[in-house]
C-alpha atoms as a PDB file:
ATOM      1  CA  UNK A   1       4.546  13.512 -17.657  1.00  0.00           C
ATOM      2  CA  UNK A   2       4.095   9.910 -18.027  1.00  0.00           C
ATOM      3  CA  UNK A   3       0.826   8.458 -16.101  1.00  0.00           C
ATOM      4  CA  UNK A   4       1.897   5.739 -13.523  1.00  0.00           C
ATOM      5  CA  UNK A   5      -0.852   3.214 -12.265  1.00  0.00           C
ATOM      6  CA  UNK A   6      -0.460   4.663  -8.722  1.00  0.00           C
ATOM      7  CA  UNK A   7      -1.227   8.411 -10.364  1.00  0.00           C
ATOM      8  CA  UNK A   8      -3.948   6.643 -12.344  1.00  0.00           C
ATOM      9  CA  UNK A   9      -5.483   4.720  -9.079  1.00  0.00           C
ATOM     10  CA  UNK A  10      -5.082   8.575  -7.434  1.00  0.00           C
ATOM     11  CA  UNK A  11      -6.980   9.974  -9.943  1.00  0.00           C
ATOM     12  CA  UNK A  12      -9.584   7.157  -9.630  1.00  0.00           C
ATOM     13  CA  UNK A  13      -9.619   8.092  -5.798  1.00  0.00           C
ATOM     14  CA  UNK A  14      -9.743  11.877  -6.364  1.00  0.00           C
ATOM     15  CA  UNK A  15     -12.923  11.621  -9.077  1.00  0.00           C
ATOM     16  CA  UNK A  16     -15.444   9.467  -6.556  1.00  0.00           C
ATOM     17  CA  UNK A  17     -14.279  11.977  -3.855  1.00  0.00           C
ATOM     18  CA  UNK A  18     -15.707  14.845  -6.131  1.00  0.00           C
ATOM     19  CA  UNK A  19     -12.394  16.359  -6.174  1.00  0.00           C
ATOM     20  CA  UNK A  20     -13.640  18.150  -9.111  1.00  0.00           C
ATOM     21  CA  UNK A  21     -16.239  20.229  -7.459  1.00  0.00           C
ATOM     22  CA  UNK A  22     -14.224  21.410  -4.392  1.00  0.00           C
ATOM     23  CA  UNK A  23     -16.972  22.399  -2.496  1.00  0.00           C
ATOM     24  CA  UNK A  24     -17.820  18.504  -2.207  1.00  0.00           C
ATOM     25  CA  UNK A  25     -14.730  17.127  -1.032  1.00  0.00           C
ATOM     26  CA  UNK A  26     -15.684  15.294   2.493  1.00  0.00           C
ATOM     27  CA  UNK A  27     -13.142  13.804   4.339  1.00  0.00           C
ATOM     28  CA  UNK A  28     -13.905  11.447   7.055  1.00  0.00           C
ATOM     29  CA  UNK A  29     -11.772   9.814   9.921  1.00  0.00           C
ATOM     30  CA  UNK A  30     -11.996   5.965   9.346  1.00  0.00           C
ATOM     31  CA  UNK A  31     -11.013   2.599  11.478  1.00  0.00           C
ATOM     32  CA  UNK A  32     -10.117  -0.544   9.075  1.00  0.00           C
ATOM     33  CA  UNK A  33      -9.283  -3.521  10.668  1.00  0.00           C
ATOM     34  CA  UNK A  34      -7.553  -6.312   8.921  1.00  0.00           C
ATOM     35  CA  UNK A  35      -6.445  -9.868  10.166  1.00  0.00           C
ATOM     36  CA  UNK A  36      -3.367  -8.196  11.720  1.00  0.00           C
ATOM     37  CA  UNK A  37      -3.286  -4.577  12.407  1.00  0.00           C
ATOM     38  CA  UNK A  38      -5.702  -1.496  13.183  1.00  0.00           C
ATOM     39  CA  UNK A  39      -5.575   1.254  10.600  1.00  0.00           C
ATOM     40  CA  UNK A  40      -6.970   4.987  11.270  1.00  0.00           C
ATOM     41  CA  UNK A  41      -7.088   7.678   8.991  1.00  0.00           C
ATOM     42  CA  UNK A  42      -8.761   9.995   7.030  1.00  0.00           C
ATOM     43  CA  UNK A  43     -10.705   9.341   3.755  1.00  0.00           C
ATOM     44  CA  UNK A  44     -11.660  11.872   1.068  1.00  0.00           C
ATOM     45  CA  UNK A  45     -15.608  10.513   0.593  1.00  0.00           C
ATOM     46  CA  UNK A  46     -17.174  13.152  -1.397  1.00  0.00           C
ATOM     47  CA  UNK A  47     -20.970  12.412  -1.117  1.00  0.00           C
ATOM     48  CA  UNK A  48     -20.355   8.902  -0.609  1.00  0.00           C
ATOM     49  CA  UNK A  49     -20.794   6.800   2.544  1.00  0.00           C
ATOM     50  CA  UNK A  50     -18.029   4.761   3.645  1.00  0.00           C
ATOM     51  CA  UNK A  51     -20.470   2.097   2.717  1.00  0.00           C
ATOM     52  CA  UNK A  52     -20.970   3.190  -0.683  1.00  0.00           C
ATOM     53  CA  UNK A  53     -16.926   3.108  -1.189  1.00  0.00           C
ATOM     54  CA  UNK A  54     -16.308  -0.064   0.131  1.00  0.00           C
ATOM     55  CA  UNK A  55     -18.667  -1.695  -2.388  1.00  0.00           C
ATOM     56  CA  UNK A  56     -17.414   0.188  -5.455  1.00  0.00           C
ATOM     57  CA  UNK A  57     -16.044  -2.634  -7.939  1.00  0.00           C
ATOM     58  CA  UNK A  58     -14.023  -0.083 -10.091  1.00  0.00           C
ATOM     59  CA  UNK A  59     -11.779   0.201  -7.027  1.00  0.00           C
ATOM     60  CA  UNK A  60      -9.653  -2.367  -5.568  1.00  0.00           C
ATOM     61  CA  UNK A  61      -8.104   0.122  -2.084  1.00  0.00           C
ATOM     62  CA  UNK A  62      -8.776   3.128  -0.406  1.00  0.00           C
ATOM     63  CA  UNK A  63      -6.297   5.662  -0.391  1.00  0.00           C
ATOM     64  CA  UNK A  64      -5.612   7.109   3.501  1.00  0.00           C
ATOM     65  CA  UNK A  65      -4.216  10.187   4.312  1.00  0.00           C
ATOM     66  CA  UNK A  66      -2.474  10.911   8.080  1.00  0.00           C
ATOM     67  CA  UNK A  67      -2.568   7.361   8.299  1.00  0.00           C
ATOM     68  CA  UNK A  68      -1.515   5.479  12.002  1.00  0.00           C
ATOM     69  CA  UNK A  69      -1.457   1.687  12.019  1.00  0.00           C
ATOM     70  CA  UNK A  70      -1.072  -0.748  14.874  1.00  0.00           C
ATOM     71  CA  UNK A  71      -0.773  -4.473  15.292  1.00  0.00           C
ATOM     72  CA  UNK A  72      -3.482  -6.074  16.969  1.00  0.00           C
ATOM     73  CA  UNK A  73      -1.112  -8.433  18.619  1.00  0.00           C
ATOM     74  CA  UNK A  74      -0.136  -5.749  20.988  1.00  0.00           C
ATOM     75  CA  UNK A  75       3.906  -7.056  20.298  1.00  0.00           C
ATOM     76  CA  UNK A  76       4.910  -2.830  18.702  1.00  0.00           C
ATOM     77  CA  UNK A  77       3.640   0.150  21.124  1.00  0.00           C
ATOM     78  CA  UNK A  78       4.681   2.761  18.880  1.00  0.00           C
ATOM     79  CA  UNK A  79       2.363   2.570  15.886  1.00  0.00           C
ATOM     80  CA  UNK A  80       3.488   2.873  11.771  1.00  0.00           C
ATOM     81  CA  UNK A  81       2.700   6.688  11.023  1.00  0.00           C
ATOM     82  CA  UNK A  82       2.494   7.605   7.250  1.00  0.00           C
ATOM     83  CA  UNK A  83       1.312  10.497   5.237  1.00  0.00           C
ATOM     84  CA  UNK A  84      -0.663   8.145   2.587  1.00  0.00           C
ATOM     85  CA  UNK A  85      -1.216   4.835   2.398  1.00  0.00           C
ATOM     86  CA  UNK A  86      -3.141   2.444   0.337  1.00  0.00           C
ATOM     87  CA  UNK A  87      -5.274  -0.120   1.626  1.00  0.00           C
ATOM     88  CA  UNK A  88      -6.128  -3.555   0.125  1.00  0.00           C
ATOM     89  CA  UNK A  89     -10.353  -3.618   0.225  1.00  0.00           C
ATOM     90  CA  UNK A  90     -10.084  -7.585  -0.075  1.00  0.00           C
ATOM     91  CA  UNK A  91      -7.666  -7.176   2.941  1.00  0.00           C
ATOM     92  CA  UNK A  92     -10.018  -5.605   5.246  1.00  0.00           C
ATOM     93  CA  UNK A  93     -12.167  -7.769   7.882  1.00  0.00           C
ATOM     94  CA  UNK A  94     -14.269  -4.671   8.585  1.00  0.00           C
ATOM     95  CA  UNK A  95     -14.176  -0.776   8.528  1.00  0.00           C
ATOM     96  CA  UNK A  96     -15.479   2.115  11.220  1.00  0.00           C
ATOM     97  CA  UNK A  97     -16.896   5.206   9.884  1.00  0.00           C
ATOM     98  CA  UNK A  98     -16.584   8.506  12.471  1.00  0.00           C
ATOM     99  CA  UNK A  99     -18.379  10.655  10.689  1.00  0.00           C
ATOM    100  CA  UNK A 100     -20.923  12.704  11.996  1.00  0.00           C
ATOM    101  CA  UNK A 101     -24.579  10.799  12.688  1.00  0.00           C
ATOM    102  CA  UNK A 102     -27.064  12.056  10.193  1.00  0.00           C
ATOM    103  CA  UNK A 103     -30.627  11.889  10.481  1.00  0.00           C
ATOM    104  CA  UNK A 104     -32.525   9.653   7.558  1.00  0.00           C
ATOM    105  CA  UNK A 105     -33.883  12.711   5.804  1.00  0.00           C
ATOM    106  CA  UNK A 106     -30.351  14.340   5.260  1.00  0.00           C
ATOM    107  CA  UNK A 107     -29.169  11.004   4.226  1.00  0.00           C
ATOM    108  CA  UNK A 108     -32.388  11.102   1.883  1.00  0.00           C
ATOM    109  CA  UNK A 109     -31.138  14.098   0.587  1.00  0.00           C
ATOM    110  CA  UNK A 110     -27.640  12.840  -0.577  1.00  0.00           C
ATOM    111  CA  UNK A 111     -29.109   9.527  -2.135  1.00  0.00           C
ATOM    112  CA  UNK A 112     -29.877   9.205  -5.568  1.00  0.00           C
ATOM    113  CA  UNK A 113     -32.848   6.513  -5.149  1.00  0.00           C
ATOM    114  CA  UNK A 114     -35.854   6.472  -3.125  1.00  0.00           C
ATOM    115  CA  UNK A 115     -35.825   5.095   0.524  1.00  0.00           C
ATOM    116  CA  UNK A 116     -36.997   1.916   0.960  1.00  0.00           C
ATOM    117  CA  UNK A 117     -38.754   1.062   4.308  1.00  0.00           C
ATOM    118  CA  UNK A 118     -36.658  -1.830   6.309  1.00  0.00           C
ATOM    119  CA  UNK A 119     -36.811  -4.169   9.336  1.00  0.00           C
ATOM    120  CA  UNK A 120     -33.808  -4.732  11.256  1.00  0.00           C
ATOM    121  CA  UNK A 121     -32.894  -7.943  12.230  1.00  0.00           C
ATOM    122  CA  UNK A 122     -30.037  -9.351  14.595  1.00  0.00           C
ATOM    123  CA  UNK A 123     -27.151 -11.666  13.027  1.00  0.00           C
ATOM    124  CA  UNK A 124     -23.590 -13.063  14.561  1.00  0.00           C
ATOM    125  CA  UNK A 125     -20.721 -13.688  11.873  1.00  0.00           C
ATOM    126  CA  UNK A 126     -17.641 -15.469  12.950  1.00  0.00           C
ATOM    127  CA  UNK A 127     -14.597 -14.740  11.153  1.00  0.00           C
ATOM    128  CA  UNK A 128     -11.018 -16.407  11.747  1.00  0.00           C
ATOM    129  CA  UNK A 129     -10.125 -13.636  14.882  1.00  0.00           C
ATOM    130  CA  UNK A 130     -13.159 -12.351  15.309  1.00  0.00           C
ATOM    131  CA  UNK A 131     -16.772 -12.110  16.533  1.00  0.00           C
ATOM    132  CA  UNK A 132     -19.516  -9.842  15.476  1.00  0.00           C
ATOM    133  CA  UNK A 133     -22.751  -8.648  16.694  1.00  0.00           C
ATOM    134  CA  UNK A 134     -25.341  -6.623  15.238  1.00  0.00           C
ATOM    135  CA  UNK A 135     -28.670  -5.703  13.090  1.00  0.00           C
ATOM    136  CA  UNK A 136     -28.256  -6.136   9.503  1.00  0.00           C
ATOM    137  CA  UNK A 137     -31.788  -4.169   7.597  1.00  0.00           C
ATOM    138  CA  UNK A 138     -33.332  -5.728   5.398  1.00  0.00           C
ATOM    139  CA  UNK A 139     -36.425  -4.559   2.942  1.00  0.00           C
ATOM    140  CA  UNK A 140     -39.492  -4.671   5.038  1.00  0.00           C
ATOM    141  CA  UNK A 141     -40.796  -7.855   3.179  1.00  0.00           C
ATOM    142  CA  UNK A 142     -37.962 -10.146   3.509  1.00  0.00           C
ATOM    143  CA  UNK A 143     -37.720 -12.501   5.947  1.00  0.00           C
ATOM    144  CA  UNK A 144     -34.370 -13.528   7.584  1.00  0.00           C
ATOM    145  CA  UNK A 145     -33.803 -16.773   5.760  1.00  0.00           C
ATOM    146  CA  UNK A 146     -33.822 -15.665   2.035  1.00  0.00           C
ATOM    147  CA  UNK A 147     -32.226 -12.241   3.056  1.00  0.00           C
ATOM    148  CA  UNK A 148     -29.012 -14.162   4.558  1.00  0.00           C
ATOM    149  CA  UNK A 149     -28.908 -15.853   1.301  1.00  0.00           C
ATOM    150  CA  UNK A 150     -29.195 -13.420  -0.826  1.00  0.00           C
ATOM    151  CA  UNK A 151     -26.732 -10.806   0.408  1.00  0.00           C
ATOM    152  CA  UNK A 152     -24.843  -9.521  -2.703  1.00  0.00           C
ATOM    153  CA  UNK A 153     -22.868  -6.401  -1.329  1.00  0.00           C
ATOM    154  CA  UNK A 154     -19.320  -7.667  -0.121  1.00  0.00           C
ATOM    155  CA  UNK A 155     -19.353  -4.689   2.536  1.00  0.00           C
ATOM    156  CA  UNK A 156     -22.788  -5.021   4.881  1.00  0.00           C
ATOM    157  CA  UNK A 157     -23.160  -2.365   7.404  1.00  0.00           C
ATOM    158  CA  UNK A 158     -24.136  -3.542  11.036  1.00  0.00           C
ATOM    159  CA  UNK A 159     -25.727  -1.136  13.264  1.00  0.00           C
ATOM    160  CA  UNK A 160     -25.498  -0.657  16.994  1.00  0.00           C
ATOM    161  CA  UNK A 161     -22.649  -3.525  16.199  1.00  0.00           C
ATOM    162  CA  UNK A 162     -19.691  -4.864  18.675  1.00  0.00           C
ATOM    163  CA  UNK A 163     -16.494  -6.750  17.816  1.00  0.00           C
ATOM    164  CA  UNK A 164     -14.827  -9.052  19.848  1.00  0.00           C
ATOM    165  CA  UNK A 165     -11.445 -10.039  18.146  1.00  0.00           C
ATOM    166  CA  UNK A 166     -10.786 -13.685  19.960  1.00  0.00           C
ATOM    167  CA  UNK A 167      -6.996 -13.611  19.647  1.00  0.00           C
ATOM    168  CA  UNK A 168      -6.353 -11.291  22.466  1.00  0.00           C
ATOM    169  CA  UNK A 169      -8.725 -10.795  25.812  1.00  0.00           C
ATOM    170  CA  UNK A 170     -10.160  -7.744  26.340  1.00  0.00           C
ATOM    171  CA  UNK A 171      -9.436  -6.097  22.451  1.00  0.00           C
ATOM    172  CA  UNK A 172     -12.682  -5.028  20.962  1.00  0.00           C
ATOM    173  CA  UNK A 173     -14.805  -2.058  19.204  1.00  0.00           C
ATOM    174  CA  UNK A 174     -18.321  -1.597  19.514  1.00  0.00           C
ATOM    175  CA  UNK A 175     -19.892   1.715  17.386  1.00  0.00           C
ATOM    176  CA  UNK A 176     -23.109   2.951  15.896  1.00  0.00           C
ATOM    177  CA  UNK A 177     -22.498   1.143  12.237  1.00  0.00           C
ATOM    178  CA  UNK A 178     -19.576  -1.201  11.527  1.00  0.00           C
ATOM    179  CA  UNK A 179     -19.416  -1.960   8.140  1.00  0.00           C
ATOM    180  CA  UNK A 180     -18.333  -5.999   7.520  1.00  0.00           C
ATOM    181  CA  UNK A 181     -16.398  -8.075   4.807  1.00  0.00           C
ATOM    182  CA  UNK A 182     -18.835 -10.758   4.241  1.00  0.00           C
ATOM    183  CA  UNK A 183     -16.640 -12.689   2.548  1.00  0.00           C
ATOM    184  CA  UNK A 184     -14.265 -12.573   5.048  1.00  0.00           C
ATOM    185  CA  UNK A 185     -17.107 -14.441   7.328  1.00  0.00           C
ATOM    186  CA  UNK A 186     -17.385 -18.505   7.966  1.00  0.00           C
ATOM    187  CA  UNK A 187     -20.281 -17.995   9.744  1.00  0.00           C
ATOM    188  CA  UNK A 188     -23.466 -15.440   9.152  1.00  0.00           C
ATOM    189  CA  UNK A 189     -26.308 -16.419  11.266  1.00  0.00           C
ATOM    190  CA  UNK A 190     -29.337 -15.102  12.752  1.00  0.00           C
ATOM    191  CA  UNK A 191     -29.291 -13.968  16.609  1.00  0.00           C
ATOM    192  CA  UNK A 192     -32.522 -13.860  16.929  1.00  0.00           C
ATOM    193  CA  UNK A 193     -35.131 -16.841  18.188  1.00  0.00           C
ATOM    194  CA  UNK A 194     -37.088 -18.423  15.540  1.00  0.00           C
END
């Protein structure tokens, strides 16, 4: 049987969801939002946080499975509903875990690396249709200004975060971590008084 780059990309997906050790196969309901429509589905995460998969470079999508996705323009009522579907990481504006909270010891205990002591600090980024709020942490020592700058992930979890999308009144999300394209952003600032 002749490999395709879709069976290849599956693979890919399969391997950092630790398909090869069934008993590690997580899969987790996720929200992606793009420019234009609201995606939810499920994710096969392995040990990995959504975090974690967003920021992988040897991926360029996320493979969905029971996938339902909506315009946010509000103009179809009935939303697309497919098995799988792949999703275009440079596409998304920002993505929703729902997995269950964890405490930071059992996080501790899935992590690879020590954990590092941080301060959280409050920050607004403005993006084309949308607005969001929320604490960005940051290693204990850093101070707001040179942590702005030197943000390298492209995916930056916000906690305790809300989204206003400006296009249309009244649309919004507001959840325990929302995890944001930076480079999606025109503006990153700090919401907190110097």
């Amino acid at each position: 049987m002749e490999r395709t780059q879709d069976s290849a990309r599956f693979e890919a997906s399969d391997a950092v969801a630790g398909r090869a050790d069934d008993s590690r196969i997580t899969t987790v309901e996720v929200e992606l939002v793009t420019e234009t429509h609201h995606v939810v589905g499920h994710l096969r995460t392995g040990e990995l946080r959504l975090t974690d998969i967003l920021n992988l470079e040897s991926e360029d999508s996320l493979l969905l499975s029971d996938v339902k996705a909506t315009p946010l323009d509000g103009t179809v009522v009935t939303p697309l509903t497919k098995d799988l579907a792949y999703i275009n990481k440079d596409g998304i504006v920002f993505g929703i875990p729902r997995e269950p909270s964890s405490t930071p010891e059992e996080r501790q205990q899935l992590r690879s690396f020590p954990y590092t002591e941080r301060s959280r600090h409050q920050v607004v980024m403005v993006l084309p249709r949308f607005t969001i709020t929320g604490y960005i942490h940051l290693v204990r020592t850093s101070n707001i200004r040179t942590a702005l700058r030197s943000l390298d992930r492209t995916f930056v979890p916000f906690s305790e975060a809300t989204v206003a999308y400006v296009a249309r009144s009244g649309v919004g999300w507001r959840a325990p971590v929302i995890i944001v394209n930076r480079r999606r952003g025109q503006i990153l600032c700090s919401a907190e008084n110097p």
